[in-house]
N, C-alpha and C. Protein backbone atom coordinates (compact mmCIF):
# COMPACT_ATOMS: atom_id res chain seq x y z
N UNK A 1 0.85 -1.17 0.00
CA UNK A 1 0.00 0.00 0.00
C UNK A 1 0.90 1.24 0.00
N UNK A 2 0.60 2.21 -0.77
CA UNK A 2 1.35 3.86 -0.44
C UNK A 2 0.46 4.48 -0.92
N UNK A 3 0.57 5.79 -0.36
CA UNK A 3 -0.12 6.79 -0.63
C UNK A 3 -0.85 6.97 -2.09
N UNK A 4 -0.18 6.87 -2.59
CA UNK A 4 -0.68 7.13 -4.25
C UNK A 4 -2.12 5.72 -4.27
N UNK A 5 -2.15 4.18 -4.00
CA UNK A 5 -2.85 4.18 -4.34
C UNK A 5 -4.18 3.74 -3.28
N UNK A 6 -3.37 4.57 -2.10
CA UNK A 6 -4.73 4.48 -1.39
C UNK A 6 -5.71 5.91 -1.79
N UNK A 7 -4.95 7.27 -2.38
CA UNK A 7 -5.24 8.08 -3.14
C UNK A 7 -6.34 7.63 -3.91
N UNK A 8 -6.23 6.86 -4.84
CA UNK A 8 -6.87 5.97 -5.91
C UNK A 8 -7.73 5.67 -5.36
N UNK A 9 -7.93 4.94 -4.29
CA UNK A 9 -8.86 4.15 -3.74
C UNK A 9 -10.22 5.12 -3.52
N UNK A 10 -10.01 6.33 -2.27
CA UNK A 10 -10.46 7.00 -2.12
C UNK A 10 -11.21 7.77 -3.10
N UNK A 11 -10.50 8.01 -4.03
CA UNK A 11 -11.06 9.02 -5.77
C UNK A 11 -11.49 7.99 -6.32
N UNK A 12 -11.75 6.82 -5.74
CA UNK A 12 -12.75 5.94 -6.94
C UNK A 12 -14.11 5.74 -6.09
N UNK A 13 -13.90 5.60 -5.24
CA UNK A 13 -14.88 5.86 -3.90
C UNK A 13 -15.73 6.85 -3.79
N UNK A 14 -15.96 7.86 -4.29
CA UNK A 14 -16.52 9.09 -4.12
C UNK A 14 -17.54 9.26 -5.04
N UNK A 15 -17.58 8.63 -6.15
CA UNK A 15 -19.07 8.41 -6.59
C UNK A 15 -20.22 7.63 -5.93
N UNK A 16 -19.33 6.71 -5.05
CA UNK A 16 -20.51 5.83 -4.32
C UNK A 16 -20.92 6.60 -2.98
N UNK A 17 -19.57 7.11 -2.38
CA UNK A 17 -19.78 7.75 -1.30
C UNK A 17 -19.74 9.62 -1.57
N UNK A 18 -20.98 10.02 -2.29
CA UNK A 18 -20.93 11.39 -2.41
C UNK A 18 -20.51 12.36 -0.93
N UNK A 19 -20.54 11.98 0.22
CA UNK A 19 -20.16 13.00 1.21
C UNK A 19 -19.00 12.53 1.61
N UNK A 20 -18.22 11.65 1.03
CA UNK A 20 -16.39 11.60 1.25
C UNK A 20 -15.53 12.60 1.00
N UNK A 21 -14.77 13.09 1.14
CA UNK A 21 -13.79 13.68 0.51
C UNK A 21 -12.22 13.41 0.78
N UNK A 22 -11.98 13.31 -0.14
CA UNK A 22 -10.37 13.07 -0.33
C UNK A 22 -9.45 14.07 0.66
N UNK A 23 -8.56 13.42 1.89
CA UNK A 23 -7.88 14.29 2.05
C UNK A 23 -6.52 14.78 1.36
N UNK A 24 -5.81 15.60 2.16
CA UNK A 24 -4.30 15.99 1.31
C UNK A 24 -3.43 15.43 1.62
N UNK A 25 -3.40 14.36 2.63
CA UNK A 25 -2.69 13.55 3.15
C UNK A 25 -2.76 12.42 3.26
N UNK A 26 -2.05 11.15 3.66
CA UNK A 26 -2.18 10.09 3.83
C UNK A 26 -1.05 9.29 4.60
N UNK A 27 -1.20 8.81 6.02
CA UNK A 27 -0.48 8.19 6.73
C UNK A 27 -0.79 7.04 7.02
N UNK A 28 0.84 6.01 6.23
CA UNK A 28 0.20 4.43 6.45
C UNK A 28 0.65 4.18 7.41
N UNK A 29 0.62 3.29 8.08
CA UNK A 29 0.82 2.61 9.87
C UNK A 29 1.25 1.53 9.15
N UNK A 30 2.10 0.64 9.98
CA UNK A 30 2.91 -0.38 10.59
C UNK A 30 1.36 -1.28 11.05
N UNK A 31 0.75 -0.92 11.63
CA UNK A 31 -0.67 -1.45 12.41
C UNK A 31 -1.53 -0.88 12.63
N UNK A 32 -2.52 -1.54 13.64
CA UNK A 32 -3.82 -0.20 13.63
C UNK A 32 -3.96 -0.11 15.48
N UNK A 33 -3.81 0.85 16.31
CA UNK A 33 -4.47 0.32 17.75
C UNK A 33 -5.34 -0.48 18.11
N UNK A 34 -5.02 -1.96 19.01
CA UNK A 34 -5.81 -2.09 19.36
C UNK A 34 -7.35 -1.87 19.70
N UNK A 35 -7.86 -2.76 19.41
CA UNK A 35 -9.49 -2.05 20.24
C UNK A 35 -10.51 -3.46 20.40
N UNK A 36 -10.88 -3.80 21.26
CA UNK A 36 -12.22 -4.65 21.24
C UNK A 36 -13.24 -4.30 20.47
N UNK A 37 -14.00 -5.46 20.55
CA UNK A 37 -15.38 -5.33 19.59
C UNK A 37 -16.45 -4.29 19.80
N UNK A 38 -16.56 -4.21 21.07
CA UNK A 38 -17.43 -3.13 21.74
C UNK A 38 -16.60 -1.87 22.58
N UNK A 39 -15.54 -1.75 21.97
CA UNK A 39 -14.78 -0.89 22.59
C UNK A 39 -15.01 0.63 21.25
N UNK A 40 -14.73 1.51 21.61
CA UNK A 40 -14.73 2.93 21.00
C UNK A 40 -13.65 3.19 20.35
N UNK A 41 -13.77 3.47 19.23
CA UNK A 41 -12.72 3.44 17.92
C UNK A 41 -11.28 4.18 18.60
N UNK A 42 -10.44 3.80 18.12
CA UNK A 42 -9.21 4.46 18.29
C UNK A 42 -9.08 5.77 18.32
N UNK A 43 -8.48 6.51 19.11
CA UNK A 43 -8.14 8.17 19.61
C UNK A 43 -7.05 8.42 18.56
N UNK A 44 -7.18 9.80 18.31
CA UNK A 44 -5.77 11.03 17.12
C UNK A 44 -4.47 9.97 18.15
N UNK A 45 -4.22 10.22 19.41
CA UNK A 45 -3.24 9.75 20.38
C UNK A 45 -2.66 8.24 20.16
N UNK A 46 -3.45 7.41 20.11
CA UNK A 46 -3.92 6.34 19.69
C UNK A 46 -2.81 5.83 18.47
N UNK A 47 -3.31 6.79 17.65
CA UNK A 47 -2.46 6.14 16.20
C UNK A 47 -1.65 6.83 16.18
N UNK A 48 -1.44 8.18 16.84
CA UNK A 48 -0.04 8.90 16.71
C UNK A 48 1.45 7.80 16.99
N UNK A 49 0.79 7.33 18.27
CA UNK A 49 1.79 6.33 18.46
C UNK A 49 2.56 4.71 18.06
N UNK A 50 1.59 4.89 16.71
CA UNK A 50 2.17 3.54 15.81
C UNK A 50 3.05 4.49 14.74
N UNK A 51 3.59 2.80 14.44
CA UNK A 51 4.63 3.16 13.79
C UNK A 51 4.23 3.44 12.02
N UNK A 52 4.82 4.81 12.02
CA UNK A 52 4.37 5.04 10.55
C UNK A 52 5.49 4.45 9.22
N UNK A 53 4.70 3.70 8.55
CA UNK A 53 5.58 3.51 7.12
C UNK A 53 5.87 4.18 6.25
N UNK A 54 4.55 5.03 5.45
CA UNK A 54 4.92 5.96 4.93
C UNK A 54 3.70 6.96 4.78
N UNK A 55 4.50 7.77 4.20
CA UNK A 55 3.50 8.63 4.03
C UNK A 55 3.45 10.11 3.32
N UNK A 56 2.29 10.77 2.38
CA UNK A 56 2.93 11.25 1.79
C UNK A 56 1.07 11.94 1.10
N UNK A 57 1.05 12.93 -0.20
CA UNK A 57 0.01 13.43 -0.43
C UNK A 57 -0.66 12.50 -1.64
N UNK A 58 0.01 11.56 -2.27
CA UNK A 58 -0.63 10.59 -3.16
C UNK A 58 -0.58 11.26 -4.56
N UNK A 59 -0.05 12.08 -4.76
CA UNK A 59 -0.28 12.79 -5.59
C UNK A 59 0.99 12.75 -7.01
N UNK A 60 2.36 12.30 -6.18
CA UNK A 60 3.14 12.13 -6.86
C UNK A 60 2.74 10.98 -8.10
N UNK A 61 3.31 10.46 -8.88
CA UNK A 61 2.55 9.63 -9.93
C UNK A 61 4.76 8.89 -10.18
N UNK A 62 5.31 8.12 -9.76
CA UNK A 62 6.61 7.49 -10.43
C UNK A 62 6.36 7.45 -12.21
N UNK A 63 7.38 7.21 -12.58
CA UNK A 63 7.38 7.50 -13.90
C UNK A 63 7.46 5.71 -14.27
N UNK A 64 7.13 5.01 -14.84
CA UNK A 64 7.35 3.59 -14.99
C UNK A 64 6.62 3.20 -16.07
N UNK A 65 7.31 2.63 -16.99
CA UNK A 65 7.96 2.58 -18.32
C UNK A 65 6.46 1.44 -18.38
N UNK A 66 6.01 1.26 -19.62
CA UNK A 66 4.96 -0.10 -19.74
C UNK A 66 6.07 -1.44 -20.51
N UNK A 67 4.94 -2.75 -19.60
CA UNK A 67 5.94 -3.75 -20.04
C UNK A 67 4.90 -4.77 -20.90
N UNK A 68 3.77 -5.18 -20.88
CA UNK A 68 3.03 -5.76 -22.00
C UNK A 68 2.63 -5.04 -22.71
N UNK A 69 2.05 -6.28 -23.84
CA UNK A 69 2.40 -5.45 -25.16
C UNK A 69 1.51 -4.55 -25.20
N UNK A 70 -0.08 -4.54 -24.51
CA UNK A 70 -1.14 -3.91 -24.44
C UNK A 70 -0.68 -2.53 -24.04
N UNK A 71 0.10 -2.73 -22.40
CA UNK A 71 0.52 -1.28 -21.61
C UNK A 71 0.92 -0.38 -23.19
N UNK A 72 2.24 -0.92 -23.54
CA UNK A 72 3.01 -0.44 -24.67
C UNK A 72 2.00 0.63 -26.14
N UNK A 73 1.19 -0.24 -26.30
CA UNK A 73 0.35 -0.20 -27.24
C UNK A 73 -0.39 0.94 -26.61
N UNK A 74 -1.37 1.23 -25.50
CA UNK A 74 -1.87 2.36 -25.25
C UNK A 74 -1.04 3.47 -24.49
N UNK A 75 0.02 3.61 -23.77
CA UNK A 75 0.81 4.48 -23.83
C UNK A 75 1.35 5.17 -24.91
N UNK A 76 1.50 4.13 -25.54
CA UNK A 76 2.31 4.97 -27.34
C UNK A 76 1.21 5.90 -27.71
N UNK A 77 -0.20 5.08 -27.40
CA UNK A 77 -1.56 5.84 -28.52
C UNK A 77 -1.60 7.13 -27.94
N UNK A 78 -1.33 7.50 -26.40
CA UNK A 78 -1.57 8.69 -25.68
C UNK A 78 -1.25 9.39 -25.59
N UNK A 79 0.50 9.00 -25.95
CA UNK A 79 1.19 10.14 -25.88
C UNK A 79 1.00 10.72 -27.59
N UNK A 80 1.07 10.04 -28.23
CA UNK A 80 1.15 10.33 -29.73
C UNK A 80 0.14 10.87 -29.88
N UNK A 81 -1.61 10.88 -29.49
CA UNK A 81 -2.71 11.56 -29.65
C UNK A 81 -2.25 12.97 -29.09
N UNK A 82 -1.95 13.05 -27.87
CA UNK A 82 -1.56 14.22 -26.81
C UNK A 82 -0.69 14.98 -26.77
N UNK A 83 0.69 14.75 -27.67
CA UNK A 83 1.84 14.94 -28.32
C UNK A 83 2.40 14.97 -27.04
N UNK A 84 2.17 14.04 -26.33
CA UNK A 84 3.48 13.56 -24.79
C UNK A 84 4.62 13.09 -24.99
N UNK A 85 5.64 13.56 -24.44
CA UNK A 85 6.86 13.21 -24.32
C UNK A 85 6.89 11.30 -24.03
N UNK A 86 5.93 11.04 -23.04
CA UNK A 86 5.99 10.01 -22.46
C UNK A 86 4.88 9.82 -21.35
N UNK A 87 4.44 8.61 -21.54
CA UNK A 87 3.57 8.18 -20.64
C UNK A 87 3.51 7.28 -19.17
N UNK A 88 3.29 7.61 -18.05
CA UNK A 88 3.82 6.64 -17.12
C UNK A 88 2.26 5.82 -16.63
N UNK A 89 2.52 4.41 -16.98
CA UNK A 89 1.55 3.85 -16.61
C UNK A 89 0.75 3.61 -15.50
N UNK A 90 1.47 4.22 -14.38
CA UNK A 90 1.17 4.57 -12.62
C UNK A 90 0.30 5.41 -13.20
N UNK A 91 0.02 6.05 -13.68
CA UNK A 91 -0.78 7.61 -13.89
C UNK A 91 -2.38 7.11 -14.72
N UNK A 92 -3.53 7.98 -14.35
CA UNK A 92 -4.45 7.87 -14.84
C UNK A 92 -4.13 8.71 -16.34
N UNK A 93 -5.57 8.50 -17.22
CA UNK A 93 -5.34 9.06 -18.77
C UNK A 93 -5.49 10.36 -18.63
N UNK A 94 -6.04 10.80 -17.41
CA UNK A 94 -6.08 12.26 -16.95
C UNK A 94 -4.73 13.34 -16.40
N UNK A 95 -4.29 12.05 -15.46
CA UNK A 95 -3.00 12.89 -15.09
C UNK A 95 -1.77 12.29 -15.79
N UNK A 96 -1.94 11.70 -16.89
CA UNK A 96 -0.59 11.28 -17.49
C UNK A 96 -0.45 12.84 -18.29
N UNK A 97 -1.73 13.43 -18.68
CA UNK A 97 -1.86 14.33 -19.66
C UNK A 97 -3.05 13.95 -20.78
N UNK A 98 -3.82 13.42 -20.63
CA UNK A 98 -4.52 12.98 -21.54
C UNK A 98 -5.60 13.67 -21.78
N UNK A 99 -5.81 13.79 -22.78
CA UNK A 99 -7.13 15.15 -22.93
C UNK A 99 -8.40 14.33 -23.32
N UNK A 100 -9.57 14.89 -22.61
CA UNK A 100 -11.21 14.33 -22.83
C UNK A 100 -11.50 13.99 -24.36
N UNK A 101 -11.56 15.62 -24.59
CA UNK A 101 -11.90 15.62 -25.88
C UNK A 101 -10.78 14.81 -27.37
N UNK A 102 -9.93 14.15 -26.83
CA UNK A 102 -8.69 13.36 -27.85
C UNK A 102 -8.87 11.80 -27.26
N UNK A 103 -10.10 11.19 -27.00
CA UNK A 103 -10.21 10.01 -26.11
C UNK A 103 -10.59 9.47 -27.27
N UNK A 104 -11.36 10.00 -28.72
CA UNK A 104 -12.00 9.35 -29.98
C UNK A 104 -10.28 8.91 -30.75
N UNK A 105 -9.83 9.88 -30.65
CA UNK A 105 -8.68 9.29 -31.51
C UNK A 105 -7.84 8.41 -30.99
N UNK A 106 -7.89 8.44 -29.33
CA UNK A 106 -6.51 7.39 -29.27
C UNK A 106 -7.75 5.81 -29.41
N UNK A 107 -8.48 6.28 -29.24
CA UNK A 107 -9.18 4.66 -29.59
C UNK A 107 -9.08 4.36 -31.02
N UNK A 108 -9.19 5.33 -31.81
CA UNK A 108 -8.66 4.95 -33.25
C UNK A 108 -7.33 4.72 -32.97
N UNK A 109 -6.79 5.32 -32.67
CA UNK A 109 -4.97 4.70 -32.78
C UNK A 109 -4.90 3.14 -32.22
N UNK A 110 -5.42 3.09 -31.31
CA UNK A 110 -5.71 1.77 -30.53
C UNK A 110 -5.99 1.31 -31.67
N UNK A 111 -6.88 0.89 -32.44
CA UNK A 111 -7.88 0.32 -33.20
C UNK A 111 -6.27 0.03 -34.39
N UNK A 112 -6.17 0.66 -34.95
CA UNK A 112 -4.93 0.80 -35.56
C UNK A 112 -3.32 -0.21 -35.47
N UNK A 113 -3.05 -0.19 -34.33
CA UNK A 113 -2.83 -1.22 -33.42
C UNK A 113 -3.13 -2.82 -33.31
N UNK A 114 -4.82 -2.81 -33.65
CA UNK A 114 -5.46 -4.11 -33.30
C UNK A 114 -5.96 -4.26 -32.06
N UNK A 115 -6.22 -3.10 -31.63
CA UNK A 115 -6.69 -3.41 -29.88
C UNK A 115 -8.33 -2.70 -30.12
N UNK A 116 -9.13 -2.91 -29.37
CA UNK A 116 -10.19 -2.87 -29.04
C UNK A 116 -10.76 -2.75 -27.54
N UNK A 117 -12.40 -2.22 -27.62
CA UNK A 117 -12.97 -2.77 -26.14
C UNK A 117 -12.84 -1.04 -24.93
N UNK A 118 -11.97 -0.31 -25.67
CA UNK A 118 -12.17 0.36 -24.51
C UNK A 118 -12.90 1.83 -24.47
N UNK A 119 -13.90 2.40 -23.53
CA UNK A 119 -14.31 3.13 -23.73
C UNK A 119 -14.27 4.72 -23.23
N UNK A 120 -14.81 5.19 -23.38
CA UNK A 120 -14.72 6.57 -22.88
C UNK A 120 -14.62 5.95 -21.71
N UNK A 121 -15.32 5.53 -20.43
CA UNK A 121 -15.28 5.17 -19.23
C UNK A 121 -13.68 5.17 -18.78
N UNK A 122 -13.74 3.86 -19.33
CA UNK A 122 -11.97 3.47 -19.06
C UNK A 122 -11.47 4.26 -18.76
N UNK A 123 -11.48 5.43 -19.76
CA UNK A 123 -10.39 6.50 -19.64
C UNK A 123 -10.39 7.68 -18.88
N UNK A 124 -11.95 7.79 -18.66
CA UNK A 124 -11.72 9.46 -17.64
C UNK A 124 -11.71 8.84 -16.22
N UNK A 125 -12.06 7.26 -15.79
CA UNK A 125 -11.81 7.43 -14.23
C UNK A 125 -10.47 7.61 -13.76
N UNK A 126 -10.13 6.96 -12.39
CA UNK A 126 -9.21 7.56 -11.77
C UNK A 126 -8.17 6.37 -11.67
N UNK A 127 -8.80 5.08 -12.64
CA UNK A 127 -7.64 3.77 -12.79
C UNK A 127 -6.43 4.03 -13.37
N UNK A 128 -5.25 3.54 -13.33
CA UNK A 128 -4.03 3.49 -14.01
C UNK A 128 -3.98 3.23 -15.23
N UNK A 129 -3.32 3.66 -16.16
CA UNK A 129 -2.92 2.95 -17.49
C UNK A 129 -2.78 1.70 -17.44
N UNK A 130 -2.24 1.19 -16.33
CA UNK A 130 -1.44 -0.50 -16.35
C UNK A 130 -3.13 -0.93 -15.89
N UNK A 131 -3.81 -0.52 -14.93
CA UNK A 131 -5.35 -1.26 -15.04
C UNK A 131 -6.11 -0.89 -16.00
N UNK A 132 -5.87 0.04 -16.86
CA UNK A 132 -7.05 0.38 -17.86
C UNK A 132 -6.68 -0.94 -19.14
N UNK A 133 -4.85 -0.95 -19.16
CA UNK A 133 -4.61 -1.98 -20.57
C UNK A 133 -5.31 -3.38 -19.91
N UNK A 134 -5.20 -3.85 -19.20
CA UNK A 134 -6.21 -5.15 -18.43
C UNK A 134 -7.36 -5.27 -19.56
N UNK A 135 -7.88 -4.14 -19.74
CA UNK A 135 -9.30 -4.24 -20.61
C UNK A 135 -9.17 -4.28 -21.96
N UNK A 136 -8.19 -3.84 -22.74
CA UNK A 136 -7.85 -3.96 -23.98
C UNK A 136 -7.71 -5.77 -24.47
N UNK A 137 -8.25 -5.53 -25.86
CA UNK A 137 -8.35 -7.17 -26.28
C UNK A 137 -8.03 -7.08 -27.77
N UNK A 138 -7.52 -8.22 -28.17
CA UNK A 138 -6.86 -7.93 -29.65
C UNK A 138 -8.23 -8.32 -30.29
N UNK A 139 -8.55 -7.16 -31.71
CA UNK A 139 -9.45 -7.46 -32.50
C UNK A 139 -9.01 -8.11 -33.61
């Protein structure tokens, strides 16, 4: 788990849970405090005092190269629709750089390719490139 994709988690969450909101932070623990079944949720004090692993605003995105042929295949289409330097598959089609209105063409480029299957959806949520190619299928 790190920040980035408990980030994710949360921003995918928020259509189901309309009164969530994402904070700016995120601190992972080592563990969680104790507590019994009928005992009262853990105190700020509580978890201050576990041990933190990491932690951080989720926001950063690593840069990491695609390794099947699918990743390969829609990174190329995105950046080349988007005129990107480069695409990191950690990153949604939103924050790699990917523009709404250029979502018709990289599916033609896709298509081009031999790939298929994916739709507007795919692309504006808040999944990764490396989970969005999952859905791609050779036509």
């Amino acid at each position: 788990m790190t920040p980035l994709a408990l980030r994710r988690f949360v921003l995918a969450s928020l259509a189901r849970w309309p009164s969530v909101v994402a904070p700016d932070r995120y601190v992972i623990c080592r563990g969680a405090p104790s507590a019994g079944p009928d005992a009262a949720p853990p105190t700020l004090s509580e978890w201050r005092r576990q041990d933190v692993v990491l932690e951080g605003s989720g926001r950063s995105i690593p840069e990491v190269a695609p390794r099947t042929d699918g990743e390969k295949a829609l990174c190329r289409a995105i950046a080349q629709v988007n005129g990107l330097p480069s695409v990191s598959v950690e990153a949604s089609y939103i924050l790699a750089g990917g523009k709404i209105r250029r979502i018709p063409a990289v599916q033609l480029a896709l298509g081009r390719e031999g790939y298929g299957s994916l739709s507007v959806r795919d692309l504006v949520g808040s999944a990764s490139l490396r989970q969005v190619a999952t859905e791609l299928t050779r036509t």
